[in-house]
Protein backbone atom coordinates (compact mmCIF):
# COMPACT_ATOMS: atom_id res chain seq x y z
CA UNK A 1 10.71 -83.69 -40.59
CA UNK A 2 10.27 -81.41 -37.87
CA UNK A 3 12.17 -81.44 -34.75
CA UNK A 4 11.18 -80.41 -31.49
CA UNK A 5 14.09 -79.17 -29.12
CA UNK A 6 14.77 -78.92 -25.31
CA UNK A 7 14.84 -75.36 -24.24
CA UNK A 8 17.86 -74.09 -22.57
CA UNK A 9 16.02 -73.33 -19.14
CA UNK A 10 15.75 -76.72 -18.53
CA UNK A 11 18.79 -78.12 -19.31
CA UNK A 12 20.52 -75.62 -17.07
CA UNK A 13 17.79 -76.36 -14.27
CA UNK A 14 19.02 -79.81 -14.45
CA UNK A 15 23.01 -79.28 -14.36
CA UNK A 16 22.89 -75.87 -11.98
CA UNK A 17 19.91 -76.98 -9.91
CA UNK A 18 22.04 -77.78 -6.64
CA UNK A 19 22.84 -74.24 -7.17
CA UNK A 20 20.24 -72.24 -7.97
CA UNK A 21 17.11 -74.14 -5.64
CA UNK A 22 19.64 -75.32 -2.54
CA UNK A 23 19.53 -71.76 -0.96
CA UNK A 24 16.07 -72.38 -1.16
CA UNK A 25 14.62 -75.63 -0.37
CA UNK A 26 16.30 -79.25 0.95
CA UNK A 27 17.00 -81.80 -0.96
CA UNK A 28 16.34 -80.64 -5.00
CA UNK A 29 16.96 -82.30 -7.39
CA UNK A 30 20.83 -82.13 -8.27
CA UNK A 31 23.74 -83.87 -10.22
CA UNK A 32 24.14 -86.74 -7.90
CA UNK A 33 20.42 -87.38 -8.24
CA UNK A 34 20.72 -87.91 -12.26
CA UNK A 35 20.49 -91.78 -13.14
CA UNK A 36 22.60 -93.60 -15.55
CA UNK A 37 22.62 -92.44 -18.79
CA UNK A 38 23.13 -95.07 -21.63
CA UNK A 39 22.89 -93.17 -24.11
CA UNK A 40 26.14 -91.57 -24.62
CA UNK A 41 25.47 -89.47 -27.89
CA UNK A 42 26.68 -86.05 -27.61
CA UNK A 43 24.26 -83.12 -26.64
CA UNK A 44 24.55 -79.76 -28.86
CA UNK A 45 23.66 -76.76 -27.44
CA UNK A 46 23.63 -72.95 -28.38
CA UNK A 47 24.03 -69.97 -26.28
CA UNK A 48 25.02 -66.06 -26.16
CA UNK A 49 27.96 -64.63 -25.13
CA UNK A 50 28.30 -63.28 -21.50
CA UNK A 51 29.29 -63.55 -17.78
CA UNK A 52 26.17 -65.26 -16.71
CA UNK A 53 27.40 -68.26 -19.07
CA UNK A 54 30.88 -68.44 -17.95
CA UNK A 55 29.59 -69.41 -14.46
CA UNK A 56 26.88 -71.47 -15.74
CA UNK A 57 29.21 -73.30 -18.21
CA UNK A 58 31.40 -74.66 -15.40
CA UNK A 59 28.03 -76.70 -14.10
CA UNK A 60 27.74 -78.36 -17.61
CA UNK A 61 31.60 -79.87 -17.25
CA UNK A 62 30.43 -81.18 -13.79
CA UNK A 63 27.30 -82.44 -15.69
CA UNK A 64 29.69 -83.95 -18.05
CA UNK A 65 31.63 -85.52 -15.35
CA UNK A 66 29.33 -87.32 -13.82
CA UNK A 67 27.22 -88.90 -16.82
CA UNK A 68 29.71 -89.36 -19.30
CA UNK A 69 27.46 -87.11 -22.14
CA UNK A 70 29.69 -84.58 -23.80
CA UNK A 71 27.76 -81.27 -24.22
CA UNK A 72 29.03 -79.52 -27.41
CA UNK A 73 28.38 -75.84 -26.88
CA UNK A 74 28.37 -73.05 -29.24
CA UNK A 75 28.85 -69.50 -28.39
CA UNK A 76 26.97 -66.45 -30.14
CA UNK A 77 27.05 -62.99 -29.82
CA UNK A 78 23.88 -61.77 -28.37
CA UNK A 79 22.99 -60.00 -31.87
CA UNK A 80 23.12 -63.56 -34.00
CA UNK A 81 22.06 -66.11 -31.28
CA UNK A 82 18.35 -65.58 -33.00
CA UNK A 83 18.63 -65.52 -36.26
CA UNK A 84 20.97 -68.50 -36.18
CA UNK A 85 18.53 -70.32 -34.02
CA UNK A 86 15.51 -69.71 -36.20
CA UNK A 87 17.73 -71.05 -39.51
CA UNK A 88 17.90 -74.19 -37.85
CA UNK A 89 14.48 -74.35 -36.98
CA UNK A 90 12.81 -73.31 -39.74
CA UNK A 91 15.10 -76.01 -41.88
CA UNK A 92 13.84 -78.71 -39.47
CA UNK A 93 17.39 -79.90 -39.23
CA UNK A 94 17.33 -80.50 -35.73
CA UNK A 95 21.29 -79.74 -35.04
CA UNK A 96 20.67 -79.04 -31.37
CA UNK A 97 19.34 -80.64 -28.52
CA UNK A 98 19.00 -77.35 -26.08
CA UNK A 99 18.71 -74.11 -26.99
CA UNK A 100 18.33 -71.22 -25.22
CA UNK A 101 14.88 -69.04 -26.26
CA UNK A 102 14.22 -65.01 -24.52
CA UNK A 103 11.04 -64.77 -23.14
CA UNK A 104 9.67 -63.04 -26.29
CA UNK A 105 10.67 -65.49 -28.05
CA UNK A 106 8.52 -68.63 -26.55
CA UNK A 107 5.20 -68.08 -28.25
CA UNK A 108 6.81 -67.79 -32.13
CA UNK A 109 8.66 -70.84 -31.27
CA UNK A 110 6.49 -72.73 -29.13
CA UNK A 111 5.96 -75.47 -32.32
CA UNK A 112 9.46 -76.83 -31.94
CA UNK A 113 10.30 -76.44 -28.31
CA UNK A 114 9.04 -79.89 -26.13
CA UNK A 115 6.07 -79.17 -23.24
CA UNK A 116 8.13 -79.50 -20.25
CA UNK A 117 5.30 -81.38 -18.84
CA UNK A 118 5.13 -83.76 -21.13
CA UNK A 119 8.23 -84.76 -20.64
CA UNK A 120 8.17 -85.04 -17.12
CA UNK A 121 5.36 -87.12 -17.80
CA UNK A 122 7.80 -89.33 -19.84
CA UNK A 123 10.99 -89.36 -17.97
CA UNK A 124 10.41 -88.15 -14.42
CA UNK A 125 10.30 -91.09 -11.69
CA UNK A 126 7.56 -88.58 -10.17
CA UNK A 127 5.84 -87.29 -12.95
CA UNK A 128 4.10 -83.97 -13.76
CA UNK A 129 3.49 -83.31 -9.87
CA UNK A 130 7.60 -84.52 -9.43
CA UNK A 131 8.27 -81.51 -11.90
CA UNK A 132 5.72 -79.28 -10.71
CA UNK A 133 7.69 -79.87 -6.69
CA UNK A 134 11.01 -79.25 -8.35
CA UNK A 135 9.98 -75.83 -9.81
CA UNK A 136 7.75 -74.57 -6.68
CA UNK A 137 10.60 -71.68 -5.92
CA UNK A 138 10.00 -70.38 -8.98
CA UNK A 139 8.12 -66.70 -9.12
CA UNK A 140 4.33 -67.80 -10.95
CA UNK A 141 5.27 -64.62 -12.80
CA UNK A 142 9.25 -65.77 -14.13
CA UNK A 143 7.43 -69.21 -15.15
CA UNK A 144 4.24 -67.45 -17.22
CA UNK A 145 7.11 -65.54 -18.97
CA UNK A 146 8.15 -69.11 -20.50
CA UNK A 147 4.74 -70.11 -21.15
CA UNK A 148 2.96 -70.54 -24.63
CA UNK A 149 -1.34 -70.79 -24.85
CA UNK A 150 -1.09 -72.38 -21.16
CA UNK A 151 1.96 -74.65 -21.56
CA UNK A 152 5.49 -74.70 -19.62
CA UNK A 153 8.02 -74.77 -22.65
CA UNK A 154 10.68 -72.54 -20.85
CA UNK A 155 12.17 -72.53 -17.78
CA UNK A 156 13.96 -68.89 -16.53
CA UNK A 157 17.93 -69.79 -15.66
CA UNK A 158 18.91 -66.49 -14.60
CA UNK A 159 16.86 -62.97 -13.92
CA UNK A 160 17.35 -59.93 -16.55
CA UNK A 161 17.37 -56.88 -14.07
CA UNK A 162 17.48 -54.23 -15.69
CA UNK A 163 19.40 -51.62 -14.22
CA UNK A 164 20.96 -47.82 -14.91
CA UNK A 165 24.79 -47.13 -15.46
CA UNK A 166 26.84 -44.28 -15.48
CA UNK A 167 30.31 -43.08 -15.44
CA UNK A 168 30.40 -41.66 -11.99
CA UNK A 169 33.98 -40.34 -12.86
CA UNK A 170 32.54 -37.59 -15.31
CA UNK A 171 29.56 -37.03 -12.62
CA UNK A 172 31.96 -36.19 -10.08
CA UNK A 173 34.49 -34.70 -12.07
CA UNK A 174 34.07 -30.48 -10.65
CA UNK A 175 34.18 -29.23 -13.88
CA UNK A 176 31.56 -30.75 -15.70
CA UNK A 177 29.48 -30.58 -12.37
CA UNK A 178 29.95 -26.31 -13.11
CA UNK A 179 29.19 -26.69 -16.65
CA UNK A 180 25.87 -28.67 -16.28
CA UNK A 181 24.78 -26.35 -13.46
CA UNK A 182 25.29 -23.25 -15.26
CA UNK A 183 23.63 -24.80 -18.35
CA UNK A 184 20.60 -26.70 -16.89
CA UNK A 185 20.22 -24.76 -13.69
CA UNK A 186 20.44 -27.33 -10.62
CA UNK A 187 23.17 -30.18 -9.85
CA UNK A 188 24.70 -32.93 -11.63
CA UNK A 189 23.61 -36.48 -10.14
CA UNK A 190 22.18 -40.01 -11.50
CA UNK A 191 18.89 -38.92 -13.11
CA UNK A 192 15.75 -39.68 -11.39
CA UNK A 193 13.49 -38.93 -13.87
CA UNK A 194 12.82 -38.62 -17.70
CA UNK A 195 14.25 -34.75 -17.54
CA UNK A 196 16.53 -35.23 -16.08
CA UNK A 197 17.99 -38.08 -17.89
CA UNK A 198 17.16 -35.85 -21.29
CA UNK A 199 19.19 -33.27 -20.16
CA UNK A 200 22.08 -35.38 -19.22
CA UNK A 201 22.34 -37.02 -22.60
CA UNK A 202 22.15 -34.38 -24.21
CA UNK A 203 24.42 -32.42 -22.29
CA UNK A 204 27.24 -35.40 -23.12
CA UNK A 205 26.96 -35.91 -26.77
CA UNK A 206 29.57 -33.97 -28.09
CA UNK A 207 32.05 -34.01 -31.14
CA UNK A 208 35.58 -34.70 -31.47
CA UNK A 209 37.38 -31.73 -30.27
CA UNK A 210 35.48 -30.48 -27.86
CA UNK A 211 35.91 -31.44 -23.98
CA UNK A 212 35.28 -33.81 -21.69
CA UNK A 213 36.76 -33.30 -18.21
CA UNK A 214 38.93 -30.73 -19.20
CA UNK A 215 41.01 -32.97 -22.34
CA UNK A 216 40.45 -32.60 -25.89
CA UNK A 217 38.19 -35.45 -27.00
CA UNK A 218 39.70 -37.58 -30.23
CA UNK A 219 36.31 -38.54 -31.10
CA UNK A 220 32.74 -38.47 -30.83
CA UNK A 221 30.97 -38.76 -27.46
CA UNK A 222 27.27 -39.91 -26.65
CA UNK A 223 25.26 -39.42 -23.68
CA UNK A 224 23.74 -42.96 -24.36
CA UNK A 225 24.02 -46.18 -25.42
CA UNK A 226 21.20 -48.13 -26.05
CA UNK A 227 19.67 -51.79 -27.06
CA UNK A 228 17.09 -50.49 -29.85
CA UNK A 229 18.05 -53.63 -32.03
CA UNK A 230 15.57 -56.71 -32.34
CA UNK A 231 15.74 -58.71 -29.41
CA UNK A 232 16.79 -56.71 -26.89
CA UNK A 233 14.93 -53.58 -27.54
CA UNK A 234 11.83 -55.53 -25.97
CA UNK A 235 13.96 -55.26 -22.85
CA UNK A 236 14.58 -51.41 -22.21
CA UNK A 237 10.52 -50.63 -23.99
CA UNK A 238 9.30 -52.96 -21.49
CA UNK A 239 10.65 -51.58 -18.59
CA UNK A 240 9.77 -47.86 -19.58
CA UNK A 241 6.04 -48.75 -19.87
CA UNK A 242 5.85 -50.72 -17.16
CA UNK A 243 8.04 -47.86 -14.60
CA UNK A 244 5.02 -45.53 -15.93
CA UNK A 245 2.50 -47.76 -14.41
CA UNK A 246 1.39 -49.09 -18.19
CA UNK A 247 1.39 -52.04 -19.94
CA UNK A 248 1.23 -53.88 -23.33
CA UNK A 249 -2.74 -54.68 -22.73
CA UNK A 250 -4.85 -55.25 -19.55
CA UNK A 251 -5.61 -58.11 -17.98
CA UNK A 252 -9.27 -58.95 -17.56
CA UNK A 253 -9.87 -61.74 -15.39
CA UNK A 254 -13.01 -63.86 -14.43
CA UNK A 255 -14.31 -64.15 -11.04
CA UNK A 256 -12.10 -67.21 -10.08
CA UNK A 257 -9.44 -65.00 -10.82
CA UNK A 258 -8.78 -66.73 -14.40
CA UNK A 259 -7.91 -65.03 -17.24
CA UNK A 260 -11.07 -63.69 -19.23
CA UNK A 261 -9.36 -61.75 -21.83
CA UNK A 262 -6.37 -58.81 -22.67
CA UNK A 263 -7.70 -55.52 -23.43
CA UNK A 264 -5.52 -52.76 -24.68
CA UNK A 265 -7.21 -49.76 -22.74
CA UNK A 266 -6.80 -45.91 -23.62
CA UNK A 267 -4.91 -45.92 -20.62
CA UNK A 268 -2.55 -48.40 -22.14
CA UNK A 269 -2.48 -46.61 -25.41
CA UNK A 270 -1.37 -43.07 -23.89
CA UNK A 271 1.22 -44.80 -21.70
CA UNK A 272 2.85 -47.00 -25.26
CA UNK A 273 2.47 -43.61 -27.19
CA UNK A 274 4.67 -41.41 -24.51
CA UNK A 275 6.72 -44.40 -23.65
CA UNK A 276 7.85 -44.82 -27.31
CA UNK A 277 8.03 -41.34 -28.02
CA UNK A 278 10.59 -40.83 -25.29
CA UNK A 279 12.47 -43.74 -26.56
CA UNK A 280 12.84 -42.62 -29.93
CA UNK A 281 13.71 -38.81 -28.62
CA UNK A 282 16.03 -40.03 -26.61
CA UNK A 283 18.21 -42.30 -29.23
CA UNK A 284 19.48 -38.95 -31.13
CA UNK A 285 22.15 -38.72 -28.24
CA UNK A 286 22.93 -42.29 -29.10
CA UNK A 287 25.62 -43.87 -31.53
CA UNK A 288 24.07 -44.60 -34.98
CA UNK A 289 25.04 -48.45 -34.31
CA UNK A 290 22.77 -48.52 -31.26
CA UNK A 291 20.18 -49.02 -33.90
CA UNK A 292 20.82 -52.37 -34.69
CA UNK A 293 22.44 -53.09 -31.01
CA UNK A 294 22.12 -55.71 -28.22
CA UNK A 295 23.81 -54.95 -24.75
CA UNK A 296 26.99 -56.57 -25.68
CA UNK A 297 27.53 -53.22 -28.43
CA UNK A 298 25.99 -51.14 -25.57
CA UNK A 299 28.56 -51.98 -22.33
CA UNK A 300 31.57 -51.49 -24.94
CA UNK A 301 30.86 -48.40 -26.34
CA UNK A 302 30.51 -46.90 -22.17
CA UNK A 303 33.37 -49.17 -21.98
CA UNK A 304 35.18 -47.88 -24.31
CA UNK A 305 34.45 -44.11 -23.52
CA UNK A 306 32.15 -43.65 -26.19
CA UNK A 307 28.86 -42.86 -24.00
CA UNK A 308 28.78 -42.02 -20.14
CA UNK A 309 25.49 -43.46 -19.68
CA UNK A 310 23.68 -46.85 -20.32
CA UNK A 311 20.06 -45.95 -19.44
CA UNK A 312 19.20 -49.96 -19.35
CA UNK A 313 16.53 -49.67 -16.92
CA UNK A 314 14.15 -46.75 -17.20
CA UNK A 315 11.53 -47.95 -14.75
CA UNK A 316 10.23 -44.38 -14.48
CA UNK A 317 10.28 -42.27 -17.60
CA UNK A 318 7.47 -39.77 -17.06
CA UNK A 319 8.94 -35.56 -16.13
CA UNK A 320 8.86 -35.39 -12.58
CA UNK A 321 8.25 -39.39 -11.98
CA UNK A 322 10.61 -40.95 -9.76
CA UNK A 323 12.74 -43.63 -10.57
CA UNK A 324 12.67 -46.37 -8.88
């Protein structure tokens, strides 16, 4: 038998949405708003590790509060949350009720995840158009992100932006501002484009013995940490072609501004060739592990002291283009 599950997006919209839509709009949907629930079987739910669940988490035990369903809910590490996921699925066991699905994600598993529509359809006093009201804050582009061939099987919970980090102790530290000078020939400071970002990593991978503001380093150092494992790789490619003004295909629309077809243009082409290029040049100042790594492997090796830089966000990768 095959089971079709609840994606995490909406379960969250349901327990956070006096949250997340009140700084918005008047009188959402919230947890005062849910009816009685008589059936009182537990839900089961997966989800990653991370801060954004911690605060999220503490909505579910109001959720649990007022309706009387426990929520059983099992942490991951970002790296096993898929894999785990797709065992369960692809057994048909149907184990849990809500799971939570990245955007790239949606399309693969769009056979076992309900059409939020169709539920509202099914459940909501108001219907589709009920649904449709509750999710009118939403960016049109967040909600196409959990769409699959036209449907609404996702709903975002929280926005991935992407963004650069660096240890600004070792950029302001006088002595490695000398030593980066004299080697590259201008001033140390958060990179602003592809060069520049080059020249930093590799100017801070360096081997155990040699310096790093002034003291003998007792092991290896990396300019960079990066995602390059399956999932989150999608995440750091995606904003490099799109900072360089690409994309995966082009969008060729009719003239009632419907979608005609995706073409993948020479344009497009040149942009994925540099774009992944750069990428891979840029992973040999990178641990070895970052192969195989999600973000939670990336923040502790900077956190750690084992890179100075976490190039998350590369919205501008081309020499000479500016970050934004």
């Amino acid at each position: 038998m095959r089971y079709r599950w609840l994606v995490i997006g909406s379960l969250v919209v349901m327990l956070v949405v006096g949250c997340a839509f009140t700084l918005l709009a008047q009188e959402k949907f919230g947890l005062k708003d849910i009816p009685e629930i008589k059936n009182k079987k537990p839900i089961n739910m997966i989800v990653e590790t991370g801060a954004a669940w911690d605060k999220v988490i503490e909505y579910i035990k109001q959720f649990e509060t007022v309706t009387g369903v426990k929520v059983n809910i099992e942490r991951v590490a970002s790296p096993v949350v898929y894999s785990k996921e797709n065992v369960e699925l692809m057994a048909g066991t149907g184990y849990y009720d809500v799971v939570y699905v990245e955007t790239s994600w949606t399309c693969e598993w769009s056979d076992y995840l309900f059409d939020l529509e169709e539920l509202a359809a099914k459940y909501d006093p108001k219907g589709v158009e009920g649904f449709r009201e509750d999710i009118q804050n939403i960016s049109p582009v967040l909600l196409r992100c959990g769409q699959a061939y036209g449907k609404q099987m996702v709903l975002p919970f929280y926005t991935y932006h992407m963004g650069m980090f660096l240890r600004q102790d070792v950029y302001d530290d006088p002595t490695e501002q000398a030593a980066f000078k004299a080697r590259y020939g201008y001033d140390l400071k958060p990179p602003t484009t592809y060069k520049e970002l080059y020249d930093q990593a590799e100017f801070f991978t360096r081997k155990k013995g040699d310096t790093l503001k002034g003291k003998t380093l007792d092991h290896d150092l990396y300019g960079v940490a990066m995602m390059a494992g399956a999932y989150q790789i999608n995440d750091e490619i995606s904003c490099w072609i799109w900072g360089m003004g690409g994309d995966y295909a082009t969008v060729v629309r009719n003239p009632d501004g419907t979608i005609k077809e995706f073409v993948i243009t020479k344009k497009d082409k040149d942009i994925l060739k540099q774009a992944l290029a750069q990428y891979k040049d840029l992973l040999k100042f990178a641990p070895a592990g970052c192969l195989t790594a999600n973000f939670d492997f990336a923040c502790a090796q900077q956190g750690e002291g084992f890179a100075i830089i976490q190039p998350h966000s590369l919205p501008a990768s081309s020499p000479g283009q500016q970050i934004c």
